[in-house]
Protein backbone atom coordinates (compact mmCIF):
# COMPACT_ATOMS: atom_id res chain seq x y z
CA UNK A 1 -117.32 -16.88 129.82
CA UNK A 2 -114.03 -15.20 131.29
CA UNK A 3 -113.86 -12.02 133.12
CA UNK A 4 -111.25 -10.03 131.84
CA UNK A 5 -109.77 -6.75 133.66
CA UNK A 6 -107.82 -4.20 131.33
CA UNK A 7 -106.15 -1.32 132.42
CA UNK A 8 -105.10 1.88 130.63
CA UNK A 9 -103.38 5.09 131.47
CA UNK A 10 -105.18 7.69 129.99
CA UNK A 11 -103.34 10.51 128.34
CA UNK A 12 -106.09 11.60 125.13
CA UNK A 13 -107.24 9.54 122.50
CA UNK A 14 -105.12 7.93 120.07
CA UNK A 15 -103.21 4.59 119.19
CA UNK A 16 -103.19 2.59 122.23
CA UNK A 17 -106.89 3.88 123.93
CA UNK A 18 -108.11 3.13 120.38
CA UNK A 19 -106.68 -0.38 120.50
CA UNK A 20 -107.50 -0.71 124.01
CA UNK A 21 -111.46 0.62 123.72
CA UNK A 22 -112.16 -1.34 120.51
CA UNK A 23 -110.84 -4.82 122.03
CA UNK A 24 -112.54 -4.41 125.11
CA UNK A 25 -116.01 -3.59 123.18
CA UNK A 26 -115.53 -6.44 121.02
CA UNK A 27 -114.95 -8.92 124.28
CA UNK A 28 -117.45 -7.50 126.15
CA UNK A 29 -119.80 -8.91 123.61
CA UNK A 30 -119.29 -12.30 124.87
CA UNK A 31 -117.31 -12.07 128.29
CA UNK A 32 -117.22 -9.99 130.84
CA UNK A 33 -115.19 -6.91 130.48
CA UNK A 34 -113.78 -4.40 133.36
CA UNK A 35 -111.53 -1.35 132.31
CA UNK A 36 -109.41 0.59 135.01
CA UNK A 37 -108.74 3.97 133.17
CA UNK A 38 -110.20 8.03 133.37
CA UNK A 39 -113.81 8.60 133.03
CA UNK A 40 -112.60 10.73 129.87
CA UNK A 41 -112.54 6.93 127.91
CA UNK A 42 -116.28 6.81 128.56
CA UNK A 43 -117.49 7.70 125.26
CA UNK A 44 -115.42 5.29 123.30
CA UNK A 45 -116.44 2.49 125.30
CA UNK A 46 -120.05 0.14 124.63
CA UNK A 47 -122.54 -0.19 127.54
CA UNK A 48 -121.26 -3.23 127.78
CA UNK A 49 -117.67 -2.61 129.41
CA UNK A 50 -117.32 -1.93 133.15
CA UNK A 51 -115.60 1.11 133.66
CA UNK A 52 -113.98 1.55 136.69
CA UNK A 53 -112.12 5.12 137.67
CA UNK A 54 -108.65 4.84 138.36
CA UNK A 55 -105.91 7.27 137.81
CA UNK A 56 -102.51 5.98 137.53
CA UNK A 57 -100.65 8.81 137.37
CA UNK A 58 -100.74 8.29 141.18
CA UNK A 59 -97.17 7.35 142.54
CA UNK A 60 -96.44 3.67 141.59
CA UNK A 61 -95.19 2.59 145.35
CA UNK A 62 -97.37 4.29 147.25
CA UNK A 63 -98.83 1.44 149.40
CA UNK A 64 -102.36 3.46 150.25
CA UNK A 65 -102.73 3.59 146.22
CA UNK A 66 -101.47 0.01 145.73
CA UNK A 67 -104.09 -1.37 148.72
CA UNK A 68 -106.56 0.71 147.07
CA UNK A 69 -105.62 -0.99 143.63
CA UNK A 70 -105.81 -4.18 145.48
CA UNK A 71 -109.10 -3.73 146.63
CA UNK A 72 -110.20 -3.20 143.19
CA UNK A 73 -108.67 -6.68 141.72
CA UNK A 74 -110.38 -8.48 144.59
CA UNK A 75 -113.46 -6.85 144.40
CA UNK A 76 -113.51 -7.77 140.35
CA UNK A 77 -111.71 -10.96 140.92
CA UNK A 78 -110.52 -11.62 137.35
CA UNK A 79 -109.42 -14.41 135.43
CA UNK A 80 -107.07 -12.36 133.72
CA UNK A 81 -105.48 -8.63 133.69
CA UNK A 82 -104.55 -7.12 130.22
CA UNK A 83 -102.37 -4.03 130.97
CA UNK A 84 -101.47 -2.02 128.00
CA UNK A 85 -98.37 0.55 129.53
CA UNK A 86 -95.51 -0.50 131.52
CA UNK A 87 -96.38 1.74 134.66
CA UNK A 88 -99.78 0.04 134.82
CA UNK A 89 -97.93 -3.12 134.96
CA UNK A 90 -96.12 -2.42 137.88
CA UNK A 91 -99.12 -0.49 139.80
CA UNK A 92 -100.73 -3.49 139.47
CA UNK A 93 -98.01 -6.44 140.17
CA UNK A 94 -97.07 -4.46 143.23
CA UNK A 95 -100.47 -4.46 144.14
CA UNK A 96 -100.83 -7.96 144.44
CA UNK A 97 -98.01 -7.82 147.51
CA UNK A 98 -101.52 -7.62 149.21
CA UNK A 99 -103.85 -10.34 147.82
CA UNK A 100 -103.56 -13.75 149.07
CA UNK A 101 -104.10 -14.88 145.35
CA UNK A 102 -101.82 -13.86 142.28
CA UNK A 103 -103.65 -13.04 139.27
CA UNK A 104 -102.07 -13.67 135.98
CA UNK A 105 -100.99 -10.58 134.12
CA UNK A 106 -100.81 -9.73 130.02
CA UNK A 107 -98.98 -6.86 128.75
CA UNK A 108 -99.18 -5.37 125.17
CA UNK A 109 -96.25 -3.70 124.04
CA UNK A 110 -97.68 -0.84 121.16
CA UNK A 111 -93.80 0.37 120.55
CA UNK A 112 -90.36 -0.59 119.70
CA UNK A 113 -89.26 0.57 123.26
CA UNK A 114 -87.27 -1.53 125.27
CA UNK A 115 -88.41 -1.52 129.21
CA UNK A 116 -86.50 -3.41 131.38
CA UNK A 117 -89.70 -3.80 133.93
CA UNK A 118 -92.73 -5.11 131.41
CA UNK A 119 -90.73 -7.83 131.92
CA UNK A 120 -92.71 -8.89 135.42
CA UNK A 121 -95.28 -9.48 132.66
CA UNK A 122 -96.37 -13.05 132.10
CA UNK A 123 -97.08 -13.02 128.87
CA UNK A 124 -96.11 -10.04 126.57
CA UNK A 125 -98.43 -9.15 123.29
CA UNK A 126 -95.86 -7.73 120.73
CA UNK A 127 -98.43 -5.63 118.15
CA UNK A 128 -95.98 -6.32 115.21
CA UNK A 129 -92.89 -8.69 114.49
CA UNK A 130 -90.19 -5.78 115.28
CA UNK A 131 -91.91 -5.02 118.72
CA UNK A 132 -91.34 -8.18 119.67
CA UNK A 133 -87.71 -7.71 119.43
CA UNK A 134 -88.24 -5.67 122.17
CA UNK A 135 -90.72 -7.13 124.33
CA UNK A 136 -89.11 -9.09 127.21
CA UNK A 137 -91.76 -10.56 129.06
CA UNK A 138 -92.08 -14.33 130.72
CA UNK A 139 -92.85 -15.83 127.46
CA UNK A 140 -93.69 -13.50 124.34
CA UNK A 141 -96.17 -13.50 121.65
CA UNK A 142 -97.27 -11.36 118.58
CA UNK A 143 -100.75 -10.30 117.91
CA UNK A 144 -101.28 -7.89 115.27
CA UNK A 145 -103.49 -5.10 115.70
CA UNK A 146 -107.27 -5.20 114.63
CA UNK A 147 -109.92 -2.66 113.85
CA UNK A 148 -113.78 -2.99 113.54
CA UNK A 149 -114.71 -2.57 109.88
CA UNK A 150 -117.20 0.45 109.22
CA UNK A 151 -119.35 1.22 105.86
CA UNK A 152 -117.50 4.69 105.03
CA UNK A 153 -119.75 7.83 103.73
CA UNK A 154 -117.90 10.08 101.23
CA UNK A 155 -116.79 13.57 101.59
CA UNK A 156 -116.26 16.55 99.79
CA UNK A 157 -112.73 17.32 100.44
CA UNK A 158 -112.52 19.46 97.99
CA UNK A 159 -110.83 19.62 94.17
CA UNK A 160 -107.34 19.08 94.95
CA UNK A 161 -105.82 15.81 95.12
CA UNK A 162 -105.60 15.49 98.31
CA UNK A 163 -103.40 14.19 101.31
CA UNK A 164 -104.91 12.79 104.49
CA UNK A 165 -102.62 12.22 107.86
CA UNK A 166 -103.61 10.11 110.92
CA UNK A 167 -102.48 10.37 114.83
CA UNK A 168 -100.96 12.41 117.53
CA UNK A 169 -99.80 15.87 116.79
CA UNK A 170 -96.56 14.73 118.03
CA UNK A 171 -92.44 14.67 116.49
CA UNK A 172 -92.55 10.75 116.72
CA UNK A 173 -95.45 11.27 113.60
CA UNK A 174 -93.31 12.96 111.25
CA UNK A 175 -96.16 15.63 110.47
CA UNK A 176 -93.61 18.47 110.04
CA UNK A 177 -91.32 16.62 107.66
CA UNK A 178 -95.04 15.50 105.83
CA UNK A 179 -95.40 19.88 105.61
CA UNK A 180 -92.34 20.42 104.20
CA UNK A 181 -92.97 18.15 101.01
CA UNK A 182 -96.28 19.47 100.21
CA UNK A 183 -94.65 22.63 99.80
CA UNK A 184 -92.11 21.04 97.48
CA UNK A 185 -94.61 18.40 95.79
CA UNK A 186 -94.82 19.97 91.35
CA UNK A 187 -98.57 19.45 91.94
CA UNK A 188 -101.40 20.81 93.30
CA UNK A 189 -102.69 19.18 96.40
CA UNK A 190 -104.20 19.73 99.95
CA UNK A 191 -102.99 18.22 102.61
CA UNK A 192 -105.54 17.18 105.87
CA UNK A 193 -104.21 16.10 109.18
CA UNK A 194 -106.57 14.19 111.44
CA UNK A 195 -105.52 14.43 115.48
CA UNK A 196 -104.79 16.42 118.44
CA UNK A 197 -101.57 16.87 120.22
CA UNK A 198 -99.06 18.85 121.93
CA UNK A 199 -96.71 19.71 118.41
CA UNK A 200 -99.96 21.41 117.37
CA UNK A 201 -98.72 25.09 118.13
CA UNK A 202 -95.35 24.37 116.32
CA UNK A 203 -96.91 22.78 113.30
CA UNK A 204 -99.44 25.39 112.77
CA UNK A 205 -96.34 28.11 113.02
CA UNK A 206 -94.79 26.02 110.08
CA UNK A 207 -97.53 25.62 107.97
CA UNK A 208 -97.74 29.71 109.00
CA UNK A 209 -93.97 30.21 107.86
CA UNK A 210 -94.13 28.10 104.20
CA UNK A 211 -97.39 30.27 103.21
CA UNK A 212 -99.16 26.87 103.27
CA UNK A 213 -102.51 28.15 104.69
CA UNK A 214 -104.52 27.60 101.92
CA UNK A 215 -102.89 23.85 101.28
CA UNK A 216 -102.92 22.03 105.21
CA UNK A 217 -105.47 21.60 107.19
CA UNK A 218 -105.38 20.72 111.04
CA UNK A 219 -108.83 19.19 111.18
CA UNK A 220 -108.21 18.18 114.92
CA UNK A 221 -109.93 14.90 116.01
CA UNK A 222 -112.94 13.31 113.94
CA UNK A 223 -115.20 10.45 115.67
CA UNK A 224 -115.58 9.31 111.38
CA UNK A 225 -112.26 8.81 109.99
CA UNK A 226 -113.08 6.08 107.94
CA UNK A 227 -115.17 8.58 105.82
CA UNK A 228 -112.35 10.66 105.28
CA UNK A 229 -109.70 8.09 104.92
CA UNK A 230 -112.63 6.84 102.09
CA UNK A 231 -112.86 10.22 100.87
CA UNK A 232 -108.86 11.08 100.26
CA UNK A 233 -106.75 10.50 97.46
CA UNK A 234 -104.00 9.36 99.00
CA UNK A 235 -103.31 8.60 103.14
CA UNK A 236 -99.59 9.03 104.33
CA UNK A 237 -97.69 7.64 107.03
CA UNK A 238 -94.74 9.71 108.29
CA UNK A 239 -93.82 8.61 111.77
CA UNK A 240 -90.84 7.86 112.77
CA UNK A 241 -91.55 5.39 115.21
CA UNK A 242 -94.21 3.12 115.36
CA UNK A 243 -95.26 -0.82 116.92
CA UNK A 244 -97.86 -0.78 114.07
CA UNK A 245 -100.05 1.58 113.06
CA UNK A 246 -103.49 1.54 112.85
CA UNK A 247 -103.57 3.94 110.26
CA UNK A 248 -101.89 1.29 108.07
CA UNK A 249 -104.38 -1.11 109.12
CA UNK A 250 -107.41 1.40 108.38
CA UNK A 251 -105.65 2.44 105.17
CA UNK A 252 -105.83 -1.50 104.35
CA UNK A 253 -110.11 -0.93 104.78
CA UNK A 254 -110.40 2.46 103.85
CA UNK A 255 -108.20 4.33 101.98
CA UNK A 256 -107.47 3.98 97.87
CA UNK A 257 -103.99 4.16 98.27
CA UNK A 258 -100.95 4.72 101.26
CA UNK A 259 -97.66 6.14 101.33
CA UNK A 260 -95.65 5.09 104.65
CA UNK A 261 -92.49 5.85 105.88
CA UNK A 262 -89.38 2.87 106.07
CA UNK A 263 -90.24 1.81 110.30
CA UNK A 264 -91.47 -0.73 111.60
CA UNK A 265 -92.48 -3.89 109.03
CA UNK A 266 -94.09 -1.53 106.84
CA UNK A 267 -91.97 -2.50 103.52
CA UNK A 268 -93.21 -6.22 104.76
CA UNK A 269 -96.47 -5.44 105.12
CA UNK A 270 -97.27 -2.96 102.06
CA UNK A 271 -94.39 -3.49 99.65
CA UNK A 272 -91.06 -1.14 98.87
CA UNK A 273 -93.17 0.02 95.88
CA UNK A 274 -95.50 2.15 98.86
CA UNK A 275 -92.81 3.55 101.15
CA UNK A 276 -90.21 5.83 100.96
CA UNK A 277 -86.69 6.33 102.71
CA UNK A 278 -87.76 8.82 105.73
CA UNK A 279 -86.14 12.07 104.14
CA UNK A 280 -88.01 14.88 102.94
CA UNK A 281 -86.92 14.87 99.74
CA UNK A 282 -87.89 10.69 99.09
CA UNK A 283 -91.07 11.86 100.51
CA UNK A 284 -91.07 14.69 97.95
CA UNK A 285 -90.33 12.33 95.31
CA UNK A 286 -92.31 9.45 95.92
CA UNK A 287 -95.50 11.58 96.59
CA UNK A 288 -94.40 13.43 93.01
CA UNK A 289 -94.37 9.84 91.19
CA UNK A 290 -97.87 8.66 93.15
CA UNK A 291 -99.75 11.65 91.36
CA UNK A 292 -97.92 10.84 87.85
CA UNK A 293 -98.79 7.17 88.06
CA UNK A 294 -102.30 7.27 90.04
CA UNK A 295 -103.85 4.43 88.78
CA UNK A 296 -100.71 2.11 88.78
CA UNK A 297 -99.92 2.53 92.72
CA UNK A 298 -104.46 1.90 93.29
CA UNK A 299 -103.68 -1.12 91.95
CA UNK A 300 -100.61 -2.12 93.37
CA UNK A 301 -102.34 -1.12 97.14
CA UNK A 302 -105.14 -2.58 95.71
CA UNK A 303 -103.42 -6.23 95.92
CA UNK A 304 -102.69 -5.29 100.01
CA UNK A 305 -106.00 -4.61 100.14
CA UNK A 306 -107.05 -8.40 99.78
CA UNK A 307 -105.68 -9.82 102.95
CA UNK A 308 -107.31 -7.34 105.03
CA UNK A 309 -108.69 -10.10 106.91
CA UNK A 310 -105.72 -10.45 108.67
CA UNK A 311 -106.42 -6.74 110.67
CA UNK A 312 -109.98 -7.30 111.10
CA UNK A 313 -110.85 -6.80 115.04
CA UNK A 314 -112.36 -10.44 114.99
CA UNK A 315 -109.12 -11.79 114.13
CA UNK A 316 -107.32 -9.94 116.93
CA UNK A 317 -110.07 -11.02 119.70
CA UNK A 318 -110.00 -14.45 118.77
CA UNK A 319 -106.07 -14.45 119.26
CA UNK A 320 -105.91 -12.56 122.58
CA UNK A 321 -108.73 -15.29 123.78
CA UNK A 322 -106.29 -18.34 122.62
CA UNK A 323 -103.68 -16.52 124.25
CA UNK A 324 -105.30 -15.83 127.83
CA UNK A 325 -106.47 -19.60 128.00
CA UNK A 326 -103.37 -20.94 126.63
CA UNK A 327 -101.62 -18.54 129.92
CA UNK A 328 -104.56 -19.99 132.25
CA UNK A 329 -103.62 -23.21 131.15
CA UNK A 330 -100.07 -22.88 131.98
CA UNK A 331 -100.61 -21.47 136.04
């Protein structure tokens, strides 16, 4: 059994928490599991995780916050620490100027975002193939995002053939570009976007100036996305900047179909048939050509749909347990 210590800056609920929750649940079944975050994570996590309150928002070279920090790491005396945002990183390498013992340190990079300090890391988890490009830790690794598997419930969503969005109401996610082709789409549709966020203001004031009302839907966040993601007709993608989604990887277990946007290794991953080119009109006219050939792009998602072994949370646990030993190993 190892004893693992994760750490997460908490801003609200989305890609990396969800990451970050689920894989410490699914350790925490057989190892020992702490978590350094907000009390706000509580409800995602099992009974099984540790939760320990830290807020690192606190100044990052303050040395009463970084003995304080150091106090914690002794206390829990891991085998390994799993930070999953840059700052963390360096809260907690500085922290160990007061230990007598160094403690190995993991780092996920969740986006293509180069920072010249993850690279006191000593091993760096790229979440996709293109991350890695920019991950510049010690020695660097890709692990592909996982997600526990659920048995969705369906929904009445309605008549329309409808849309269903994903994630942060936030520019990087593309949600106002998304808008703007439902209200040039020749078909009838509604359009449902899962998530909080701060664009939520400016989105609903577009939606507000196309007379879309009656056709988008802000639902806000829902604990049972899988049951809509079931429920939809189609799931779309729109961001602009992503490591790897996990709505792609949920699409792969829930959804009958997905559009996504050219980022990333998306066209690897889905197929060029199931993205478009990032403008609003290719979103316009691949979601017109989705409706007029339904049942051709079901099937051709349908074949992406096989290997969804590949993103199942077992299959990310059991590689980020080869990789800590493998990094034990090597001290």
């Amino acid at each position: 059994m190892m004893k693992i210590l994760h750490t997460l800056h908490w801003v609200q609920f989305a890609g990396t928490e969800k990451v970050c929750t689920d894989l410490c649940n699914e350790l925490a079944k057989q190892h020992q599991v702490v978590l350094l975050s907000s009390s706000d994570i509580a409800p995602y996590l099992s009974n099984d995780v540790d939760l320990i309150e830290l807020d690192f928002e606190r100044n990052r070279y303050n040395p009463i916050f970084l003995y304080q920090v150091a106090r914690i790491i002794q206390r829990v005396n891991p085998d390994v620490i799993h930070v999953h945002n840059t700052k963390e990183l360096e809260i907690i390498k500085n922290a160990q100027w007061f230990l007598a013992k160094s403690y190995p340190v993991v780092g996920t990079r969740h986006n293509p975002v180069l920072k010249k300090r993850f690279a006191r890391a000593d091993l760096g988890v790229a979440v996709s193939d293109e991350t890695r490009l920019f991950t510049n830790a010690k020695t660097n690794i890709t692990i592909t995002n996982g997600v526990p598997e659920k048995t969705p419930q369906q929904l009445d969503l309605g008549t329309s053939f409808t849309l269903l969005a994903v994630g942060r109401l936030a520019p990087v996610k593309g949600f106002d570009k998304l808008i703007r082709a439902v209200a040039a789409v020749d078909f009838d549709c509604c359009l449902i976007i899962v998530g909080e966020g701060e664009q939520k203001a400016e989105l609903e004031a577009l939606i507000n100036d196309l007379n879309l009302q009656d056709k988008v839907v802000l639902k806000g966040f829902v604990a049972n996305v899988q049951d809509y993601l079931h429920s939809c007709d189609l799931q779309v993608i729109s961001s602009v900047e992503e490591g790897l989604s996990l709505a792609l990887i949920e699409a792969v277990f829930y959804a009958p179909v997905l559009l996504a946007s050219d980022i990333a290794n998306h066209k690897a991953l889905i197929g060029e048939a199931l993205v478009y080119d990032n403008t609003v009109a290719g979103l316009t006219e691949k979601l017109n050509s989705i409706y007029a050939n339904y049942d051709h792009f079901v099937a051709t998602f349908a074949e992406v749909k096989k290997d969804k072994e590949r993103y199942s949370i077992t299959t990310m646990v059991n590689k980020y347990l080869t990789a800590y030993e493998q990094l034990l190993l090597s001290k």
